[in-house]
N, C-alpha and C. Protein backbone atom coordinates (compact mmCIF):
# COMPACT_ATOMS: atom_id res chain seq x y z
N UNK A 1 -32.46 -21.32 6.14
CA UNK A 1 -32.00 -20.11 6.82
C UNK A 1 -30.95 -19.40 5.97
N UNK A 2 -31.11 -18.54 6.00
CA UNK A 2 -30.47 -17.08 5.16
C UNK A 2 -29.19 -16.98 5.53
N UNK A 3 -27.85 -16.96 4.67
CA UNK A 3 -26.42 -16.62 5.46
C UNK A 3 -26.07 -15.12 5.76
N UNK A 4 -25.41 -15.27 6.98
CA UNK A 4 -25.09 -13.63 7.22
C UNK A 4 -24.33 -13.34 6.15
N UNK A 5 -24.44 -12.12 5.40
CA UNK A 5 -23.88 -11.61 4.16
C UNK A 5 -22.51 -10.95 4.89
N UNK A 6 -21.78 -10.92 4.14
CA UNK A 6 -20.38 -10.27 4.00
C UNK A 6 -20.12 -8.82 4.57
N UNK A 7 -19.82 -8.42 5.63
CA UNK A 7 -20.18 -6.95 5.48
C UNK A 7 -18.78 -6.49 5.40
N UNK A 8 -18.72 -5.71 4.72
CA UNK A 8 -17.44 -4.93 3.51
C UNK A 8 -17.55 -3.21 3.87
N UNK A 9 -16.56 -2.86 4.05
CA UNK A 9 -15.90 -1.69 4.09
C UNK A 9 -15.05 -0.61 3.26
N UNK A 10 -15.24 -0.16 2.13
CA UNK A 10 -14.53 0.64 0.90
C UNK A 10 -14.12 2.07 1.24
N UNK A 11 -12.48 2.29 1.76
CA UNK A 11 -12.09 3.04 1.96
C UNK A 11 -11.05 3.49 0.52
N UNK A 12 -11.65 4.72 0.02
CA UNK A 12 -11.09 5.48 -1.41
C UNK A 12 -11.39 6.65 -1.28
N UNK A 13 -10.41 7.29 -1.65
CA UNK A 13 -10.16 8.98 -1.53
C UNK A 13 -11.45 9.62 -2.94
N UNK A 14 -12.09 8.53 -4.00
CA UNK A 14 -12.68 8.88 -4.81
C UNK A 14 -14.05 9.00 -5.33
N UNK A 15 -14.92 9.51 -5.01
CA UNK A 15 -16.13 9.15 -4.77
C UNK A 15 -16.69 8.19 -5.90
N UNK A 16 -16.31 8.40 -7.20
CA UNK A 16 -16.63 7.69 -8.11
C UNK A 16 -16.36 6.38 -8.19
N UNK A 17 -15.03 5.91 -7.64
CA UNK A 17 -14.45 4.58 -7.31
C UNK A 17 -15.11 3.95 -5.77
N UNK A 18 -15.61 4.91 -5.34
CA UNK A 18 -16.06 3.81 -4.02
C UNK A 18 -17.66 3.71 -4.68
N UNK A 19 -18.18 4.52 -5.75
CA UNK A 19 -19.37 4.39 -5.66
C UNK A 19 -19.42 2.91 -7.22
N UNK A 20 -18.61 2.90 -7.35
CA UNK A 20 -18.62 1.87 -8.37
C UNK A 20 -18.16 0.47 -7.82
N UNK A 21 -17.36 0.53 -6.62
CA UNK A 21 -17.18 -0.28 -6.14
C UNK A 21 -17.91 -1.32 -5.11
N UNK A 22 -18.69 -0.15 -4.99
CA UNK A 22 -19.94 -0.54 -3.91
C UNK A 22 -20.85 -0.84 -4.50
N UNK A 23 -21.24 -0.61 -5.66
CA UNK A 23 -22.70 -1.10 -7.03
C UNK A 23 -21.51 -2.53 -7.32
N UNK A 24 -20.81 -2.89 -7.72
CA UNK A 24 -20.35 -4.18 -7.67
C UNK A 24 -20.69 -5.15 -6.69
N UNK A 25 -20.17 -4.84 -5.60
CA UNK A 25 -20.33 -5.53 -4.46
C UNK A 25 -21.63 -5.72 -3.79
N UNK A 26 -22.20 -4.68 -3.77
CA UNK A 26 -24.08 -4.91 -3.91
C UNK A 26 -24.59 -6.21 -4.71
N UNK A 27 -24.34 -6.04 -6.05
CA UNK A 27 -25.05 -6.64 -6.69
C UNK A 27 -24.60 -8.13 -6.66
N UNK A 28 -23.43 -8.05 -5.94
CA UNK A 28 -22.88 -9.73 -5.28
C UNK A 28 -23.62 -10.93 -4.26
N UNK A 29 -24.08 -11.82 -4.29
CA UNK A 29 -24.99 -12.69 -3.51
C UNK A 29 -24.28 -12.60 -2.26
N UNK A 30 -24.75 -12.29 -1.26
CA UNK A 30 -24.14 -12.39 0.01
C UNK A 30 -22.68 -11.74 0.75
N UNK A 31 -23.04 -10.65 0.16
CA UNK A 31 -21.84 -9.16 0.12
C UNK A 31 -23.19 -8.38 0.41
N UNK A 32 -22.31 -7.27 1.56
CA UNK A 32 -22.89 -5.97 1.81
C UNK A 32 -22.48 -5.22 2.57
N UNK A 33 -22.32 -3.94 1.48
CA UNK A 33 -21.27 -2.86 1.87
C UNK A 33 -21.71 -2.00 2.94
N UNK A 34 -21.33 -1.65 4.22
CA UNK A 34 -22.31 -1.23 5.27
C UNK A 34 -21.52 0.19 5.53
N UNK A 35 -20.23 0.71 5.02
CA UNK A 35 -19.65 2.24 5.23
C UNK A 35 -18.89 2.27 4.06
N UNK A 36 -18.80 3.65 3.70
CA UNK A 36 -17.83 4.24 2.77
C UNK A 36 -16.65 5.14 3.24
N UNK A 37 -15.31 5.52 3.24
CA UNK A 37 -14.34 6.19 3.65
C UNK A 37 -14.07 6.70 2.69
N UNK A 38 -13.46 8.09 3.32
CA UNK A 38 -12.70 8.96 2.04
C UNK A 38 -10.88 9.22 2.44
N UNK A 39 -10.63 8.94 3.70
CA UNK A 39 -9.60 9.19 4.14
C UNK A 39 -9.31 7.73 5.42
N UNK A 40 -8.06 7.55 5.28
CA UNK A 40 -7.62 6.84 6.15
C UNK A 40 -8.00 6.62 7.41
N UNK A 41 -8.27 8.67 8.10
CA UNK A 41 -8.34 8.26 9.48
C UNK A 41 -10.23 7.99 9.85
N UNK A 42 -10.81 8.78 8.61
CA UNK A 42 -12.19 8.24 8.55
C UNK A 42 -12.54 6.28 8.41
N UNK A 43 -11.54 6.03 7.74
CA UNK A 43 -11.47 4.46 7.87
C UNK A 43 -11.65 3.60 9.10
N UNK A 44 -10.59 4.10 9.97
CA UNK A 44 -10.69 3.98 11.51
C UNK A 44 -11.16 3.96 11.91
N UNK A 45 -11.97 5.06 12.16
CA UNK A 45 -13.22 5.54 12.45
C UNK A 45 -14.67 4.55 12.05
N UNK A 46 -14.81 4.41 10.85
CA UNK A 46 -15.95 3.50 10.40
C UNK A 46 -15.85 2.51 10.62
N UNK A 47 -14.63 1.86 10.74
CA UNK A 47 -14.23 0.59 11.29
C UNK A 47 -14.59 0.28 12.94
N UNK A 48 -14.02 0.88 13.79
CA UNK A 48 -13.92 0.83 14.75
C UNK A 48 -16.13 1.15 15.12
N UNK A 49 -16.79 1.77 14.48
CA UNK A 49 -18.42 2.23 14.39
C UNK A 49 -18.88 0.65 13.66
N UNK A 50 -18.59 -0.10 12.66
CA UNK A 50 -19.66 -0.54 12.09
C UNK A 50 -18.30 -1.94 12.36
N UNK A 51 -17.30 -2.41 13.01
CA UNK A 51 -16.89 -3.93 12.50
C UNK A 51 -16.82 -4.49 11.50
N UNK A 52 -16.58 -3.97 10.14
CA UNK A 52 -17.30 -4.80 9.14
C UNK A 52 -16.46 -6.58 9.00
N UNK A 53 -16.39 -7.29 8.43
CA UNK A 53 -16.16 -8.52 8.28
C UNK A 53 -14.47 -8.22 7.01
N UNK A 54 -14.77 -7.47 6.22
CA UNK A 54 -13.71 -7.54 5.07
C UNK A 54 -13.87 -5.84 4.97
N UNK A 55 -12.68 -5.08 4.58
CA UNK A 55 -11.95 -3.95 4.45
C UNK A 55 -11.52 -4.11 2.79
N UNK A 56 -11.91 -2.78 2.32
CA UNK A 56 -10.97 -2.60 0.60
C UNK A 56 -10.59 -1.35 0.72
N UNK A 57 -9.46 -1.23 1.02
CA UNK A 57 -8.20 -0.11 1.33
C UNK A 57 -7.36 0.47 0.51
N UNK A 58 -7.49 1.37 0.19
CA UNK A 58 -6.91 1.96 -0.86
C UNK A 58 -5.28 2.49 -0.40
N UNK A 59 -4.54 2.75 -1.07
CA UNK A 59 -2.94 3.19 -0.10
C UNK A 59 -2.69 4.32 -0.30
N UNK A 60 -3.30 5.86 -1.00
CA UNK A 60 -2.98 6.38 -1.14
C UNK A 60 -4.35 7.33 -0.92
N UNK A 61 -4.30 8.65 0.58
CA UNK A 61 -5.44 8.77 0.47
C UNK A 61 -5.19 10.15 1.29
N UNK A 62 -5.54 11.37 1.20
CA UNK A 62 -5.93 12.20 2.48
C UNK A 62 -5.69 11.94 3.79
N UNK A 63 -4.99 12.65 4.39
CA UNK A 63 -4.65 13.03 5.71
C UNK A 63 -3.64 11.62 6.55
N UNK A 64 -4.03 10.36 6.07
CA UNK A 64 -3.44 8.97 6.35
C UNK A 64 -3.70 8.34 5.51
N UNK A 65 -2.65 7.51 4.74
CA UNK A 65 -2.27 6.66 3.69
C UNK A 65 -2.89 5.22 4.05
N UNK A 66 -3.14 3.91 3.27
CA UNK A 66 -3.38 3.18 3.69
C UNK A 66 -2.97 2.02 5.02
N UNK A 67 -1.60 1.88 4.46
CA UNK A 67 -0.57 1.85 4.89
C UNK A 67 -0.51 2.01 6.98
N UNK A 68 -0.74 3.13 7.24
CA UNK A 68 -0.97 3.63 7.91
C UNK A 68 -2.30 3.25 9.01
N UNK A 69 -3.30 3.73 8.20
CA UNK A 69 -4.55 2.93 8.79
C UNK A 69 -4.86 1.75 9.37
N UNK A 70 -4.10 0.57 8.24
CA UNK A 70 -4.43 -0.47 8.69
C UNK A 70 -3.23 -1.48 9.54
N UNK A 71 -2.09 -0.27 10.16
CA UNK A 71 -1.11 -0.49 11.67
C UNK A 71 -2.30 -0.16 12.48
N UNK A 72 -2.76 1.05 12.16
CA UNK A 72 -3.66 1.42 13.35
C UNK A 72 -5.03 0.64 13.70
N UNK A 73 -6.03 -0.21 12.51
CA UNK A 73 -6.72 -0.58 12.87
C UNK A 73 -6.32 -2.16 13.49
N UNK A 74 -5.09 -2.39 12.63
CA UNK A 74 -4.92 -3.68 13.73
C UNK A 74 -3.94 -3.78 14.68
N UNK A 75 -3.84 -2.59 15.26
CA UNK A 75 -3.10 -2.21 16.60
C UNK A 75 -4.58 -2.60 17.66
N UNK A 76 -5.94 -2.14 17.42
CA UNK A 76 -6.64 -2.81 18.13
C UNK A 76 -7.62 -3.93 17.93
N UNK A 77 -7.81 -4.11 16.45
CA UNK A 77 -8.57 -5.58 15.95
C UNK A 77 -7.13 -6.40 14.66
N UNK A 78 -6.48 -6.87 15.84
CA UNK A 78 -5.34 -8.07 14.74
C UNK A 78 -6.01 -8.84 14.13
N UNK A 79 -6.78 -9.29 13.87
CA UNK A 79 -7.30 -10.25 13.25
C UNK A 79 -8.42 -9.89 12.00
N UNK A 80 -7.99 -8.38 11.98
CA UNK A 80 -9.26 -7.75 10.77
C UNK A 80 -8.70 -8.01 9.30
N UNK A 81 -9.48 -8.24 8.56
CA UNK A 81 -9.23 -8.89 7.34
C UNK A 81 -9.36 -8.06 6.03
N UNK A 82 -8.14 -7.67 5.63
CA UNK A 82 -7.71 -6.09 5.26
C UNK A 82 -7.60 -6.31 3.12
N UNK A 83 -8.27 -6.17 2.70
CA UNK A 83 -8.09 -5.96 1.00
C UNK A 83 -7.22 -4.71 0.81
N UNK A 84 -6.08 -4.83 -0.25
CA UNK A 84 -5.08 -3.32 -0.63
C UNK A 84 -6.10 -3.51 -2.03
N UNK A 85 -6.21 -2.38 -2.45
CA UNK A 85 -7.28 -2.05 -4.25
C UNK A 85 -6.28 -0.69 -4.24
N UNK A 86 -5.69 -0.77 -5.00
CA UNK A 86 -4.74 0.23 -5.65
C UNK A 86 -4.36 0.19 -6.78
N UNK A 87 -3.85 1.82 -7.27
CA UNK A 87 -3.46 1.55 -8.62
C UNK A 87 -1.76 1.52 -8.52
N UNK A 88 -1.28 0.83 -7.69
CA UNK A 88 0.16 1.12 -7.30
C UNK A 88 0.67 -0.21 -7.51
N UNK A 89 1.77 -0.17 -8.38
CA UNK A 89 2.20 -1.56 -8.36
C UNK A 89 3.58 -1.99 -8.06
N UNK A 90 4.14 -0.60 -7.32
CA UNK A 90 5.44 -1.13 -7.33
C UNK A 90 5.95 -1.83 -6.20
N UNK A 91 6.79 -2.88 -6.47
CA UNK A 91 7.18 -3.99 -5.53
C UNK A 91 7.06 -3.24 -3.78
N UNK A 92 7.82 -2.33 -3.21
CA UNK A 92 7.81 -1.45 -2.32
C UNK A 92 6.00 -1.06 -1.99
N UNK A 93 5.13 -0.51 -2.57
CA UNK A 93 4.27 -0.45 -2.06
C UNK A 93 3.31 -2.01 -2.22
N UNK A 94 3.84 -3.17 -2.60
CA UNK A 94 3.13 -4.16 -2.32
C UNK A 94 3.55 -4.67 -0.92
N UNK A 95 4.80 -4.30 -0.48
CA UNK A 95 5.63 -5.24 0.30
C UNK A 95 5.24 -4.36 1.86
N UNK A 96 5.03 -2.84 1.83
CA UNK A 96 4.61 -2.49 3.05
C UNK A 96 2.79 -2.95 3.19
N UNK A 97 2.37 -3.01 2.55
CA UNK A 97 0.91 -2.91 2.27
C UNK A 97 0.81 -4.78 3.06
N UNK A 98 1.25 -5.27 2.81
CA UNK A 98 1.66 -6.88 2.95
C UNK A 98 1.88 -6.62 4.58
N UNK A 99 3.15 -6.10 4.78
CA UNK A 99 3.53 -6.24 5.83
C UNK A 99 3.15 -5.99 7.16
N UNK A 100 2.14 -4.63 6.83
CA UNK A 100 1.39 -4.24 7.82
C UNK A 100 0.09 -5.27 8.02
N UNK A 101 0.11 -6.20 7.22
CA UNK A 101 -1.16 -7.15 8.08
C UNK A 101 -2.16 -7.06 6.58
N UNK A 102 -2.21 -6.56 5.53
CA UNK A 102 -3.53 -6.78 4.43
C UNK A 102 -3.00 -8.04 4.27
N UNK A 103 -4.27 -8.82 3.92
CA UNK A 103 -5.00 -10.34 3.77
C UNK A 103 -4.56 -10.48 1.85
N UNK A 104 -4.93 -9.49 1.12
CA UNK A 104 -5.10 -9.36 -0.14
C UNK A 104 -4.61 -8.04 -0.83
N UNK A 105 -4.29 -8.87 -2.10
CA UNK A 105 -3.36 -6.98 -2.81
C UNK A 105 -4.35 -6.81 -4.17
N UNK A 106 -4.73 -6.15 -4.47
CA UNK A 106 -5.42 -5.90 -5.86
C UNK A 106 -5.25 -4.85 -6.15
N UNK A 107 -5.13 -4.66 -8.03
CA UNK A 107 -4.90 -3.70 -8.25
C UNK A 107 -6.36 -3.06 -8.79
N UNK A 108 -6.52 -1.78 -9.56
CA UNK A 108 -7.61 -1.33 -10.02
C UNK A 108 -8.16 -1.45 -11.27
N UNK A 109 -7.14 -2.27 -11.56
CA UNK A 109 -7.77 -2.80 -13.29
C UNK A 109 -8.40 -4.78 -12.95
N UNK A 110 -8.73 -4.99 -11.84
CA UNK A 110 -9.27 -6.37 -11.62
C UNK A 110 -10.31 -6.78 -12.17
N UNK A 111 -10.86 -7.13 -12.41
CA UNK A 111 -11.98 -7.68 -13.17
C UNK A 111 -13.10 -7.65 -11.80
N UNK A 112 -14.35 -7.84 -12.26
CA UNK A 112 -15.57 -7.64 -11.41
C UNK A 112 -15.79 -8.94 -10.60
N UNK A 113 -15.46 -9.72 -11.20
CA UNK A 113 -14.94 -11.29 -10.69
C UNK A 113 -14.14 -11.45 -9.97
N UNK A 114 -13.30 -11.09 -10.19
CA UNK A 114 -11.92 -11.45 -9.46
C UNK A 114 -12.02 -10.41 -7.49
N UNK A 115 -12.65 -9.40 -7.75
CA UNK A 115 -12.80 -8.90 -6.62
C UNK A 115 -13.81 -9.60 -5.98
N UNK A 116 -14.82 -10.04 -6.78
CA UNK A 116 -16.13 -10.55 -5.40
C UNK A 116 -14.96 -11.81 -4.78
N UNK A 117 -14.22 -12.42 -5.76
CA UNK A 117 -13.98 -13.86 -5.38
C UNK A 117 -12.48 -13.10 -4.43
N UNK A 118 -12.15 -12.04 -4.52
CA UNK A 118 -11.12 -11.81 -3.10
C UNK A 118 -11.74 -11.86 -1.90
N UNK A 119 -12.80 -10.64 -2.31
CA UNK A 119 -13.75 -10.52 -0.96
C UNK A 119 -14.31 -11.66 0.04
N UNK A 120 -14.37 -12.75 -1.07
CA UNK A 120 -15.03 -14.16 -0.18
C UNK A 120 -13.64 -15.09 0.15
N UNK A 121 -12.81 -15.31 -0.72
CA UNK A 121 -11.59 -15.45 0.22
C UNK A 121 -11.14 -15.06 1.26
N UNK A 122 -10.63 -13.74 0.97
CA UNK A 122 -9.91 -13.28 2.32
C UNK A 122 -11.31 -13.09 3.57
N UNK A 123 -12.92 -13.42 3.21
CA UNK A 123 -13.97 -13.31 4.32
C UNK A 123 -13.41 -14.82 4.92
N UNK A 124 -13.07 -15.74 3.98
CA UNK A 124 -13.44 -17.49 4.37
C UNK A 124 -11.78 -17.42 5.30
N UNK A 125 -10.89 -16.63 5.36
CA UNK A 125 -9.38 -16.73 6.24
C UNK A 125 -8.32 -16.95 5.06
N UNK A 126 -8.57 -17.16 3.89
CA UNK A 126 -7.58 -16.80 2.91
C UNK A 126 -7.39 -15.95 2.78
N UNK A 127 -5.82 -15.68 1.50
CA UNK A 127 -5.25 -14.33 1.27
C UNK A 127 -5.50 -14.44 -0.41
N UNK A 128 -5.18 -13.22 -0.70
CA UNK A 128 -5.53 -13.28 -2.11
C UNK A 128 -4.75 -12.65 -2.91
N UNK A 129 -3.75 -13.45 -3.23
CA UNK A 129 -2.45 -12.47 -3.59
C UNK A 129 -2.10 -12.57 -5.19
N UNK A 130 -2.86 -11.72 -6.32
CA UNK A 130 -2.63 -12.39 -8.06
C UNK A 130 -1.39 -12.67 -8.17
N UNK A 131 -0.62 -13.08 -9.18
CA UNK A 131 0.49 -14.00 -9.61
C UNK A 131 1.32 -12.74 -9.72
N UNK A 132 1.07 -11.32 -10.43
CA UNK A 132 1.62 -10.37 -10.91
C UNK A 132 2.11 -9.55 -9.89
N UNK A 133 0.98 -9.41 -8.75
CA UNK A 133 1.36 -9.14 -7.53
C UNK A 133 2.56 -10.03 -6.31
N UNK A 134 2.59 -11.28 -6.41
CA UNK A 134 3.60 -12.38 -6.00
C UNK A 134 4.51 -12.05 -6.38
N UNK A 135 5.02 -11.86 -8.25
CA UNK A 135 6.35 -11.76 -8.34
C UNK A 135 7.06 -10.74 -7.98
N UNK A 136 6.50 -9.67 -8.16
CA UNK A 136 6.59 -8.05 -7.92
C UNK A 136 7.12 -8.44 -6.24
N UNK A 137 6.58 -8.67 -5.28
CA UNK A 137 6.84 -8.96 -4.25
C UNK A 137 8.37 -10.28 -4.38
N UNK A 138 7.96 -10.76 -4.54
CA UNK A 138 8.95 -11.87 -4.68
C UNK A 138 10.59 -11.12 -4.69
N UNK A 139 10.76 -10.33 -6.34
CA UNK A 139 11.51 -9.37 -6.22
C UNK A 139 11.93 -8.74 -5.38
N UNK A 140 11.09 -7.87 -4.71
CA UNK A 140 11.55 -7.15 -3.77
C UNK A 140 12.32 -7.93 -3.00
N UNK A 141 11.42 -9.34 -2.17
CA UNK A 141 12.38 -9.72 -1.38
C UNK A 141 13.87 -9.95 -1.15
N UNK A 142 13.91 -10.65 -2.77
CA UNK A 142 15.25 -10.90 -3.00
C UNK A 142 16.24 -9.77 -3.74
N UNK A 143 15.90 -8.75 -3.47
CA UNK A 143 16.79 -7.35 -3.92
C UNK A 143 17.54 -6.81 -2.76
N UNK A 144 18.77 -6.48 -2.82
CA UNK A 144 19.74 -5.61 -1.58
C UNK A 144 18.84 -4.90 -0.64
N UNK A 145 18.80 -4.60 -0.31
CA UNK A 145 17.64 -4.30 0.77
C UNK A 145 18.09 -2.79 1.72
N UNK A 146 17.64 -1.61 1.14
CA UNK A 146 18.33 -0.26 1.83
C UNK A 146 18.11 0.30 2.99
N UNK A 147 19.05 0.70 3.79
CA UNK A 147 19.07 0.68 5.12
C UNK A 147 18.25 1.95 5.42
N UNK A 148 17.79 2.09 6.26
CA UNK A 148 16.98 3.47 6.89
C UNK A 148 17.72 4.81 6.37
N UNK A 149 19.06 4.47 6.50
CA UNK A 149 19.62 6.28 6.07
C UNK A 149 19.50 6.23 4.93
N UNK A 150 20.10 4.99 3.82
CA UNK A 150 20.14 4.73 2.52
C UNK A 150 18.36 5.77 1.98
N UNK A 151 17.09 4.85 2.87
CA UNK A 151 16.17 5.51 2.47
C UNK A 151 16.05 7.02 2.63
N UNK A 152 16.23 7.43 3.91
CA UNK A 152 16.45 9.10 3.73
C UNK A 152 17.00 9.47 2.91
N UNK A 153 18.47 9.17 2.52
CA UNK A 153 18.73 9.92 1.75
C UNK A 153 18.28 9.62 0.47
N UNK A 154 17.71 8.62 -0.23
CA UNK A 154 17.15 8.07 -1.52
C UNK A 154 15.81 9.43 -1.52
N UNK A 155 15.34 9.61 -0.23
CA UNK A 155 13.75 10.37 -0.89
C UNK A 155 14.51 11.44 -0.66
N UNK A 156 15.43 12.40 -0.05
CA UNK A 156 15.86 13.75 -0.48
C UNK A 156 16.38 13.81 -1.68
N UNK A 157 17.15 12.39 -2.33
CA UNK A 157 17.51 13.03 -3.85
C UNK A 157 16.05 13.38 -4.65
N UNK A 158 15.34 12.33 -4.50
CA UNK A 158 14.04 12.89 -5.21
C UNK A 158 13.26 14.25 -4.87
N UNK A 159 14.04 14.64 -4.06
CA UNK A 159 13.61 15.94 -4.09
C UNK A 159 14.51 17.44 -4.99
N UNK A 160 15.95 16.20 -5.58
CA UNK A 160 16.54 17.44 -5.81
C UNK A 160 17.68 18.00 -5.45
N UNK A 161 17.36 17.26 -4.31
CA UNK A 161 18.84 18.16 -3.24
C UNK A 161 20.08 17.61 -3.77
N UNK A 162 21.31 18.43 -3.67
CA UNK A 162 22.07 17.85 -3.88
C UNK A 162 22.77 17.78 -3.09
N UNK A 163 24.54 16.75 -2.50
CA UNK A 163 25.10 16.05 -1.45
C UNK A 163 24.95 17.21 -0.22
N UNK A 164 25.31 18.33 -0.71
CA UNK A 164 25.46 19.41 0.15
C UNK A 164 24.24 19.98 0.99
N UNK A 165 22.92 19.44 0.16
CA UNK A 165 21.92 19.94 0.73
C UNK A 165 21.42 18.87 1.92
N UNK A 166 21.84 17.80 1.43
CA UNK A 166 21.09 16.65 1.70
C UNK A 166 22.04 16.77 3.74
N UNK A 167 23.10 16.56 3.03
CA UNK A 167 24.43 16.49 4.10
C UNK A 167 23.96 17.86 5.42
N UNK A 168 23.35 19.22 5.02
CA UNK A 168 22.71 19.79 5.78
C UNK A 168 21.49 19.51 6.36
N UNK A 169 20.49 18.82 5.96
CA UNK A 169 19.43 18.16 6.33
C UNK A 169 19.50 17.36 7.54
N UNK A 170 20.62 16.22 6.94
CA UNK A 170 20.49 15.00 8.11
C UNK A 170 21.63 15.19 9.10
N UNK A 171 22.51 16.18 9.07
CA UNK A 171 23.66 17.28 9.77
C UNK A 171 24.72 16.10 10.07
N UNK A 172 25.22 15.50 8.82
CA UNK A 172 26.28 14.95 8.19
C UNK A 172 27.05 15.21 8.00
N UNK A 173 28.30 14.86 7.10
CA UNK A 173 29.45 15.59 6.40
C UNK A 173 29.05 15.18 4.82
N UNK A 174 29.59 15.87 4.15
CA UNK A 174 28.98 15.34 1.94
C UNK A 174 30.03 14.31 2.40
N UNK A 175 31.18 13.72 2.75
CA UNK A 175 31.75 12.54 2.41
C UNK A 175 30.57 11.75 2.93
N UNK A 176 29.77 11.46 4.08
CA UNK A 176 28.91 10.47 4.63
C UNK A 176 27.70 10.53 3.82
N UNK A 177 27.21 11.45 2.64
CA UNK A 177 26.13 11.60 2.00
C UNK A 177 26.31 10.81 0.90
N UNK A 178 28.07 11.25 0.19
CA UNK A 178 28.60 10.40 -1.16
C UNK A 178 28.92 8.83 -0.88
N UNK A 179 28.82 8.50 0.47
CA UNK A 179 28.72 7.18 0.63
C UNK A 179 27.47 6.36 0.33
N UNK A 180 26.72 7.28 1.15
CA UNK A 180 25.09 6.31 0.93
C UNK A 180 24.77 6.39 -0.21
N UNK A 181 25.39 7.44 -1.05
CA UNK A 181 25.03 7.51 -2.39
C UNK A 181 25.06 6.34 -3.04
N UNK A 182 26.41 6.00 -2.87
CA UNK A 182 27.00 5.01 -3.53
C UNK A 182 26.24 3.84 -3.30
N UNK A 183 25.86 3.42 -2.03
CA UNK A 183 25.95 2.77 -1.20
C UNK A 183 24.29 2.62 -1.87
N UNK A 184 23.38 3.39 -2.63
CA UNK A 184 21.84 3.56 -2.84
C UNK A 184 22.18 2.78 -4.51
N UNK A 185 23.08 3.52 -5.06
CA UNK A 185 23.34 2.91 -7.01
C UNK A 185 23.75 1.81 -6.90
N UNK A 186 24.57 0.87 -5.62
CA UNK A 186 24.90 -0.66 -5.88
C UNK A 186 23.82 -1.17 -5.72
N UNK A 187 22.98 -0.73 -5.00
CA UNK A 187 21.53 -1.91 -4.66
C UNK A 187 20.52 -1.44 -5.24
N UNK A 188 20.41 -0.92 -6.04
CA UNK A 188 19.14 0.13 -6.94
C UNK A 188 19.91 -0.93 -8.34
N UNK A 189 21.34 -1.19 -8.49
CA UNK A 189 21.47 -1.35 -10.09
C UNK A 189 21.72 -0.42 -10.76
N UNK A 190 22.20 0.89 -10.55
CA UNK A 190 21.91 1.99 -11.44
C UNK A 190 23.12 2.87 -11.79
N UNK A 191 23.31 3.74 -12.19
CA UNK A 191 25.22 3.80 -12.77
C UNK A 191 24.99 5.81 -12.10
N UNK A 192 23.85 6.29 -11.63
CA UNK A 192 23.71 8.02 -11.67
C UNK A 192 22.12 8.29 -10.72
N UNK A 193 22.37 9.22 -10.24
CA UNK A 193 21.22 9.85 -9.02
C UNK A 193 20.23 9.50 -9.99
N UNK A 194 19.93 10.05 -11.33
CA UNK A 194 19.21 10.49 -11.77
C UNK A 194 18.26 8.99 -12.04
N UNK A 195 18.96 7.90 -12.29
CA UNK A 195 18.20 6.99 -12.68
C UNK A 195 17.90 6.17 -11.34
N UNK A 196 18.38 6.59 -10.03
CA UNK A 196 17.89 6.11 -8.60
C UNK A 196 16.59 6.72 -8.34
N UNK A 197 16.70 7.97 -8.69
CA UNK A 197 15.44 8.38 -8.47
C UNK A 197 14.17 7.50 -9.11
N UNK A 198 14.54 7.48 -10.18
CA UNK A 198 13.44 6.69 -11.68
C UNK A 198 13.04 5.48 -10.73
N UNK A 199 13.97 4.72 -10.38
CA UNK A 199 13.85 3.56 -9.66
C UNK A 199 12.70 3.44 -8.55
N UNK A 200 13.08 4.72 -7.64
CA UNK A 200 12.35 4.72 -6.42
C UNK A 200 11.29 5.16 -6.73
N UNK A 201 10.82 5.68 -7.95
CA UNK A 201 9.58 6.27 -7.95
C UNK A 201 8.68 5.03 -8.52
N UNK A 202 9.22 4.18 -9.71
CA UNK A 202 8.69 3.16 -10.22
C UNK A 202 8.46 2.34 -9.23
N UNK A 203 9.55 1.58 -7.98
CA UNK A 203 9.22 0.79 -7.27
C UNK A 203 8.01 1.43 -6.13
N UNK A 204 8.01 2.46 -5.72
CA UNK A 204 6.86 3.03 -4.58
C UNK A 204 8.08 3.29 -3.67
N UNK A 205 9.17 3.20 -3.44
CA UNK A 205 9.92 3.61 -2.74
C UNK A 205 9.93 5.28 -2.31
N UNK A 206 9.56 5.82 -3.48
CA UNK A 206 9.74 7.20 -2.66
C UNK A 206 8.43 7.74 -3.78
N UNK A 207 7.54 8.77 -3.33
CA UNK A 207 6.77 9.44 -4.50
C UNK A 207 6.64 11.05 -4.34
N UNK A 208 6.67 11.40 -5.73
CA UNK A 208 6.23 13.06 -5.87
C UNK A 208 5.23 13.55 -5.20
């Protein structure tokens, strides 16, 4: 008797990457890709239509981020078994991607191997987390850790603003803005705005 094959779900904003991703996984013994997504909330959507068994989620996508999607799809199936395939590697977008419930983190330079053998992991109740991806995470954990305003105000500098603008935004005073400032360069490591920003953009903390 024949095993039920794998049924897999490839949500990517790219048509070329889901269509290459899906000729991989095809041509895998007992894998089969049964929907394609282009956007997050289409993810949902196909999810919630076809059940599939294993999800490959991309984090960065039209209208809802990955991120996003997969609070929402396991706000009503907890137990869905979620792949991150991104080209994002910074500690911050491994650590929300993690947190919200994905099974597995991969990036987009994986080998053709290495994905069938996530896919059948995280199908069998494993996680599938590469070594490069662990430490990256690891890091994060053990780094100062910035508080909710710290983050507001970390993604308005990346926008530019300066204390005065920022301090009008979140309807502050600039002394309570030059604090978090401060308060962003002790736990970033960094001696100037300019290289906090660098930081947050490298880690996934904040993006253009």
């Amino acid at each position: 008797m024949c095993e039920t094959p794998i049924r897999v779900l490839i949500a990517d904003d790219h048509p070329v990457v889901r269509s290459g991703l899906a000729m991989i996984l095809q041509q895998a013994s007992g894998i089969d890709v049964v929907a394609e997504a282009s956007t997050g909330l289409e993810a949902i959507s196909l999810f919630c239509q076809h059940q599939p068994d294993v999800v490959l989620m991309d984090l960065k996508m039209p209208e809802m981020g990955g991120v996003d999607a997969i609070a929402a799809i396991r706000q009503v199936y907890p137990n869905v078994r979620i792949i991150i395939l991104t080209t994002y590697d910074g500690d911050e977008d491994i650590y929300r991607g993690l947190s919200v419930g994905a099974r597995g983190y991969l990036l987009k330079n994986v080998t053709r191997q290495e994905l069938i053998e996530a896919v059948r992991r995280v199908h069998a109740g494993q996680r599938y987390i590469p070594f490069e991806v662990g430490a990256r995470l690891a890091e994060r954990m053990s780094s100062p850790q910035l508080t909710p305003r710290e983050r507001e105000v970390l993604l308005l500098l990346t926008e530019g603003k300066s204390n005065g603008d920022i301090a009008a935004v979140l309807m502050v005073s600039e002394g309570t803005v030059k604090f978090h400032v401060n308060g962003i360069l002790r736990k970033l490591n960094v001696s100037d705005r300019t290289q906090a920003v660098l930081v947050a953009l490298k880690r996934g903390i904040a993006n253009l």
